[in-house]
N, C-alpha and C. Protein backbone atom coordinates (compact mmCIF):
# COMPACT_ATOMS: atom_id res chain seq x y z
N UNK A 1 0.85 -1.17 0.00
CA UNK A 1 0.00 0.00 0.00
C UNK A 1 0.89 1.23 0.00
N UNK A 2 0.38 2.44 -0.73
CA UNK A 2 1.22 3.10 -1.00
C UNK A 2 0.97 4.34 -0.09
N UNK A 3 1.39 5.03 0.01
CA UNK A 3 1.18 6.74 1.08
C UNK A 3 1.82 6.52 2.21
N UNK A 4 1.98 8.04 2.79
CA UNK A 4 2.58 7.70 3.86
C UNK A 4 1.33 8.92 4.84
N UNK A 5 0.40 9.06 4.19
CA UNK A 5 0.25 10.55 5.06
C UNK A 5 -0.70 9.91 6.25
N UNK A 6 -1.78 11.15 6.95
CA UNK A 6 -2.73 10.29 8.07
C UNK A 6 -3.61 9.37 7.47
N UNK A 7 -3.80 9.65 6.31
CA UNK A 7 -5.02 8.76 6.41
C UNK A 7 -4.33 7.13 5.45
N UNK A 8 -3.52 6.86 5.44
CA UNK A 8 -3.03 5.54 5.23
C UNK A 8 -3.96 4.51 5.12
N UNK A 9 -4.20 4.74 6.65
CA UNK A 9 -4.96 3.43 7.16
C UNK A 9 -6.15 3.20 6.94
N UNK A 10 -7.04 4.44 6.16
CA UNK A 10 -8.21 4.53 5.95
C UNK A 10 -8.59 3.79 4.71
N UNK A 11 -7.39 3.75 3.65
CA UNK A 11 -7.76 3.51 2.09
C UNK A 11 -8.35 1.96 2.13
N UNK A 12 -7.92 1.07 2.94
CA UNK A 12 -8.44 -0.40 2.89
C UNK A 12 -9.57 -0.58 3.81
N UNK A 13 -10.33 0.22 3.99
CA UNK A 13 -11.45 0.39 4.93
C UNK A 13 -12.47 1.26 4.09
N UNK A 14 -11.88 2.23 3.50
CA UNK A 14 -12.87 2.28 2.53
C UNK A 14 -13.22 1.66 1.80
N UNK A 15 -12.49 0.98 0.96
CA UNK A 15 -12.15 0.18 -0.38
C UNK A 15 -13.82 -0.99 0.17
N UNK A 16 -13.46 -1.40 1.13
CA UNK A 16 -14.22 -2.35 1.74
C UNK A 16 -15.86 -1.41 2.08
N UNK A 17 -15.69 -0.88 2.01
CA UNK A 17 -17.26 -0.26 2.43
C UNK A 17 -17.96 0.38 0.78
N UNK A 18 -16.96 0.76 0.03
CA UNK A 18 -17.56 1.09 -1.00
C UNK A 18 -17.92 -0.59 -2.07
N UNK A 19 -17.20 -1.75 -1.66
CA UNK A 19 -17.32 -2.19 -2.62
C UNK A 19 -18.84 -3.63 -1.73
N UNK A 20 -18.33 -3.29 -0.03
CA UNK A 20 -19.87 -3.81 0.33
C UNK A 20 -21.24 -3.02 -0.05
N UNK A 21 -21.15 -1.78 0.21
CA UNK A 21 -22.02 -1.08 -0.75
C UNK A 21 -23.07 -1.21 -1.88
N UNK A 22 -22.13 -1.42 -2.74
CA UNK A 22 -22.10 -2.01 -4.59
C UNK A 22 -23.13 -3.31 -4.44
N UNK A 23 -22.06 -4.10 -3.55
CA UNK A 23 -23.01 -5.25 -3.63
C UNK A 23 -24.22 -5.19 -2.93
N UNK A 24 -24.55 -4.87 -2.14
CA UNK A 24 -25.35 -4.57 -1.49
C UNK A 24 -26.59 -4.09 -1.74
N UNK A 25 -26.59 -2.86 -2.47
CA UNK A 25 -27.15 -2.26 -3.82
C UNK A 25 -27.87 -2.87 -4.56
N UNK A 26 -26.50 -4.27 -5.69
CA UNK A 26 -27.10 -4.88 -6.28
C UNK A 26 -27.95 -6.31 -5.94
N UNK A 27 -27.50 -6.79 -4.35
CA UNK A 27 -28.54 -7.89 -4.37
C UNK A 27 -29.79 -7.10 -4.42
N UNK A 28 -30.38 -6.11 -3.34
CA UNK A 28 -31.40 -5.16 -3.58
C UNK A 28 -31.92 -5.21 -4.69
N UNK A 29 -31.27 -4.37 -5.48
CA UNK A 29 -32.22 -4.40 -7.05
C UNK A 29 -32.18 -5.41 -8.11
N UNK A 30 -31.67 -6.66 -7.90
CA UNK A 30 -32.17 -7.86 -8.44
C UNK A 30 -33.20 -8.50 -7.51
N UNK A 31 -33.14 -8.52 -6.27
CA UNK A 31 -33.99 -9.84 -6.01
C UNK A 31 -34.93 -8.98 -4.96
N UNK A 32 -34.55 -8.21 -3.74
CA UNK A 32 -35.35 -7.49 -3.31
C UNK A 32 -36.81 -6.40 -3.31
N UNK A 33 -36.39 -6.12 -4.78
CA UNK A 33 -37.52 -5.10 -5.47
C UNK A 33 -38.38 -5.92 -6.29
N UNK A 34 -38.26 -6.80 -6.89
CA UNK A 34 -38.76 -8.16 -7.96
C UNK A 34 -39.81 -8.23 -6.45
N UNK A 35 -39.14 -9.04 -5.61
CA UNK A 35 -39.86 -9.62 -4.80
C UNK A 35 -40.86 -9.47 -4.18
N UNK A 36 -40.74 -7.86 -3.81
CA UNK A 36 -41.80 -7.18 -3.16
C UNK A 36 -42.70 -6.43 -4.35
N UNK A 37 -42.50 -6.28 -4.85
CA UNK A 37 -43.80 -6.31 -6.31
C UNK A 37 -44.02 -7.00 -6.42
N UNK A 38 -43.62 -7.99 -6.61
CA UNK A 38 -44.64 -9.45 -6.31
C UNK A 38 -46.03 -9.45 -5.93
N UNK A 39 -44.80 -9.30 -3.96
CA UNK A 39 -45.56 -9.41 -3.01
C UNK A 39 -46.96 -8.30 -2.65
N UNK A 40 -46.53 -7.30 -3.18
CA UNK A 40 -47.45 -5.53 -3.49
C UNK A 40 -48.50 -6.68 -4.40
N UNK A 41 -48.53 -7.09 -5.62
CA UNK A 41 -49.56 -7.16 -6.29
C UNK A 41 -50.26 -8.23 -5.95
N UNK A 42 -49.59 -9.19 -5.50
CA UNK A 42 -50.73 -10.31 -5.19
C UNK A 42 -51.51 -9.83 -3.86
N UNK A 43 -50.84 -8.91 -2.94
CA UNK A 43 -51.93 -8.64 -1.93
C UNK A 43 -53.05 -7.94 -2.12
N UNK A 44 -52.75 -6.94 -3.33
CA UNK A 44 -53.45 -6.26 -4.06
C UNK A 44 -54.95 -6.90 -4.83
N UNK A 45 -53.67 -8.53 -5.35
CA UNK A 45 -55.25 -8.75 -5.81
C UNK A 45 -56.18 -9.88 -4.72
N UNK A 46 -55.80 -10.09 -3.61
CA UNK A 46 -56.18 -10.76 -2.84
C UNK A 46 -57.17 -10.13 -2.07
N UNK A 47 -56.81 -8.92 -1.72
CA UNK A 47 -57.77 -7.68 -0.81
C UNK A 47 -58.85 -7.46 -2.29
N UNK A 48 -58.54 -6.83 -3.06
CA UNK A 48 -59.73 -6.19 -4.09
C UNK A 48 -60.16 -6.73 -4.92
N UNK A 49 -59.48 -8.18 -5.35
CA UNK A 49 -59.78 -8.91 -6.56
C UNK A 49 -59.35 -8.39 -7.95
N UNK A 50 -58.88 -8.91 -8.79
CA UNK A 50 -58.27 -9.00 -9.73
C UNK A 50 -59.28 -7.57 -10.66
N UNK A 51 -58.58 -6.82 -11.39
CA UNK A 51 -59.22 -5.86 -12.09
C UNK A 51 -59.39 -5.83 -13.48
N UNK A 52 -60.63 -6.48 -14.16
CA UNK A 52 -60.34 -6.80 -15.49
C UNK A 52 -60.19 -5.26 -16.59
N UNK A 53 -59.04 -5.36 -17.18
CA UNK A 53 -59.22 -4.44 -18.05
C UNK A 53 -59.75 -4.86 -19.30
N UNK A 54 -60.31 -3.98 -20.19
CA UNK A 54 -60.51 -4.78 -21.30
C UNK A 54 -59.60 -4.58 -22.46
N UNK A 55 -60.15 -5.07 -23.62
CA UNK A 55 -58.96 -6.00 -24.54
C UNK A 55 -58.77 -4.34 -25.38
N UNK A 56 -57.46 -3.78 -25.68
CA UNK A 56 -57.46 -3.64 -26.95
C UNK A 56 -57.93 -3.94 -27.66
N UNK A 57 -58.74 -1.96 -28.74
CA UNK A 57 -59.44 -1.94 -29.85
C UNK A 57 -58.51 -2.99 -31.09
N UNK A 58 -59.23 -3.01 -32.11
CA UNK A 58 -58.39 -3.04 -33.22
C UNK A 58 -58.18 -2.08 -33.86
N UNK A 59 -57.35 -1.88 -34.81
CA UNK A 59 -56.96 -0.34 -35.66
C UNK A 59 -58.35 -0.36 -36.26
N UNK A 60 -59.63 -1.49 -36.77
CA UNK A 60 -60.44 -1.13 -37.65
C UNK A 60 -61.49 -1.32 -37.08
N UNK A 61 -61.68 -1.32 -35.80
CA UNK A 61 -62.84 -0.89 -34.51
C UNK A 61 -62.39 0.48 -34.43
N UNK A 62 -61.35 1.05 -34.53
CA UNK A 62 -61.23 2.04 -33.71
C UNK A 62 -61.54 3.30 -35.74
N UNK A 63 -61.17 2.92 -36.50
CA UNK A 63 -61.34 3.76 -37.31
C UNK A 63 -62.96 4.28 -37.87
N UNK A 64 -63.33 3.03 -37.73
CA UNK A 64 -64.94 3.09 -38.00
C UNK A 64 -65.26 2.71 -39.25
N UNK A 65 -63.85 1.85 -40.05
CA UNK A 65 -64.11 1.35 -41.46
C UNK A 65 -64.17 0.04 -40.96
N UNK A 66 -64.63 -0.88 -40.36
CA UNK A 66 -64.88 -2.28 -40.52
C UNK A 66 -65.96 -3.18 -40.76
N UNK A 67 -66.14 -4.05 -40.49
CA UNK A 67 -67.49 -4.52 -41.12
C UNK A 67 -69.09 -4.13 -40.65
């Protein structure tokens, strides 16, 4: 390790907090956020029941040239 000044001792202590961090971060936004949207929508549809939307027009429902 290279330097000699006060903070020497700090650079491998950071190194370590920025790169627990990172990871940290990224288990979060792979598996943590997935998960709980999940978990958000199925309670969602468990409390209110499922919300049917309906289907997309077609381009020739929606123009007013179809049969």
């Amino acid at each position: 390790m290279g330097g000699s000044g006060g903070g020497r001792n700090l650079t491998p202590v950071l190194g370590t907090v920025v790169i627990g961090g990172m990871l940290a971060a990224s288990v979060l936004a792979i598996f943590f956020i997935p998960v709980s949207f999940d978990v958000v929508e199925r309670f969602g549809i468990w409390i209110g029941g499922k919300k049917e939307t309906p289907a997309p027009k077609s381009p020739v429902e929606v123009s007013g040239h179809g049969n």
